[in-house]
C-alpha atoms as a PDB file:
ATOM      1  CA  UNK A   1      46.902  40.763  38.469  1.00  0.00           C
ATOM      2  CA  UNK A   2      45.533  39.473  41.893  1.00  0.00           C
ATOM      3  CA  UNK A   3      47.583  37.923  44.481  1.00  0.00           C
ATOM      4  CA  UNK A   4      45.665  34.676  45.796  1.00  0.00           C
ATOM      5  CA  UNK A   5      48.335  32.654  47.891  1.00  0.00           C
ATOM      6  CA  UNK A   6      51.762  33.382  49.599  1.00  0.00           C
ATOM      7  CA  UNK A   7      53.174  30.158  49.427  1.00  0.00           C
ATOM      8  CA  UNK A   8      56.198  29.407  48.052  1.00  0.00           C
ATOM      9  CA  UNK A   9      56.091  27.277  45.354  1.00  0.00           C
ATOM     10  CA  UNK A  10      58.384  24.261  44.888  1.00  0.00           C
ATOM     11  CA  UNK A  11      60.956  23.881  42.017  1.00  0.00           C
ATOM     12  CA  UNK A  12      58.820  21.799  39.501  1.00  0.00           C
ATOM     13  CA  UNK A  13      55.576  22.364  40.870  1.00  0.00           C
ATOM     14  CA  UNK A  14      52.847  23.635  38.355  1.00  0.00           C
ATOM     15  CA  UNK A  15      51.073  26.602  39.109  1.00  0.00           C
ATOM     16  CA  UNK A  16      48.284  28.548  37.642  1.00  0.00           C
ATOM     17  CA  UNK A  17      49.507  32.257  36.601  1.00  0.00           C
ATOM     18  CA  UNK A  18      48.352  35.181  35.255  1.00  0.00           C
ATOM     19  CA  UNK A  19      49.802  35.730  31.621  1.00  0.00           C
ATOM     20  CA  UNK A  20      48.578  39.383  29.684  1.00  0.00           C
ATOM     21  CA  UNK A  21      47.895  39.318  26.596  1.00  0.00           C
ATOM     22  CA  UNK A  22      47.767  41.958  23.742  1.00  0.00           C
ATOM     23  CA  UNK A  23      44.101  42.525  24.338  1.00  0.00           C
ATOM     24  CA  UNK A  24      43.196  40.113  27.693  1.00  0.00           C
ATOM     25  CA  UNK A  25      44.868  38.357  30.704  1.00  0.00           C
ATOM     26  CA  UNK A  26      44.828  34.216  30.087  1.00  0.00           C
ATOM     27  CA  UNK A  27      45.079  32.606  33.468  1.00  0.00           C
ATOM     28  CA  UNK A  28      47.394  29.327  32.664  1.00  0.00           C
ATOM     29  CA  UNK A  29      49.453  26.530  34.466  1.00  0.00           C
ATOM     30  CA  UNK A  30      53.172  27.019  34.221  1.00  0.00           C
ATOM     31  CA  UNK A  31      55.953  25.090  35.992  1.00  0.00           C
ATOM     32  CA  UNK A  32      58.154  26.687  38.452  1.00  0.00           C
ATOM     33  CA  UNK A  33      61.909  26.967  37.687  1.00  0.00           C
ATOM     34  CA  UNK A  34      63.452  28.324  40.668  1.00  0.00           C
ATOM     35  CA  UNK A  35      65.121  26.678  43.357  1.00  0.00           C
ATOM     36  CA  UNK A  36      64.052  26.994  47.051  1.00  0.00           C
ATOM     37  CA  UNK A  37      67.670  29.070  47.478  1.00  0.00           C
ATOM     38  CA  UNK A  38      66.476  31.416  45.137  1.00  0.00           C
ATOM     39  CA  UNK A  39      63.399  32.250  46.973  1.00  0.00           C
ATOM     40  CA  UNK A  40      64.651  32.399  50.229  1.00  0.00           C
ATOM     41  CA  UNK A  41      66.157  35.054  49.243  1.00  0.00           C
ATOM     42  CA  UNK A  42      63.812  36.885  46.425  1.00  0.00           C
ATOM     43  CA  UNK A  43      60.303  37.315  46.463  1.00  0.00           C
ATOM     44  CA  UNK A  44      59.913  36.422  42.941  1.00  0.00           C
ATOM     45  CA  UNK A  45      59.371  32.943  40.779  1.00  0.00           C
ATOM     46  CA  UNK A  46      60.656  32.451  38.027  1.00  0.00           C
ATOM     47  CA  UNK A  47      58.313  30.188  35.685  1.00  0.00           C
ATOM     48  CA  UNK A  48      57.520  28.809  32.496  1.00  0.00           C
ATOM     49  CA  UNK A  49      54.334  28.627  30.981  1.00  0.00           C
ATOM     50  CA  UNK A  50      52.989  25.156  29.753  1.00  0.00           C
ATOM     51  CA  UNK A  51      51.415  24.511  26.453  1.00  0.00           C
ATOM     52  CA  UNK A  52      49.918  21.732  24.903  1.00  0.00           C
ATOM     53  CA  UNK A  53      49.289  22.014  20.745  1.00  0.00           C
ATOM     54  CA  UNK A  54      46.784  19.237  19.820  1.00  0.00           C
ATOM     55  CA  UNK A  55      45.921  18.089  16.656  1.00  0.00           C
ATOM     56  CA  UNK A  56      43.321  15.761  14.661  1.00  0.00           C
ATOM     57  CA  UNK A  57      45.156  12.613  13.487  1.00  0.00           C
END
């Protein structure tokens, strides 16, 4: 996984991240969860990937 930014990401922002896969790594958006407490004082982020299921109608 490649770093690309150290910023710290807002509580609700989307974000793109790295996610690994059985056989490959899917980059994806996700939306942060952490508050800006919790990464003052951790250098983690704790996320939540976003999906989207479509269908035909």
């Amino acid at each position: 996984m490649e770093r690309l930014a150290t910023v710290t990401p807002q509580p609700g922002s989307v974000v793109v991240v790295d996610f690994p896969g059985a056989v490959v790594v899917k980059r994806r958006p996700a939306v942060v969860l952490s508050t800006t407490t919790y990464h003052t004082q951790r250098p983690d982020v704790s996320s939540s990937n976003l999906m989207g299921i479509c269908c035909k109608l």
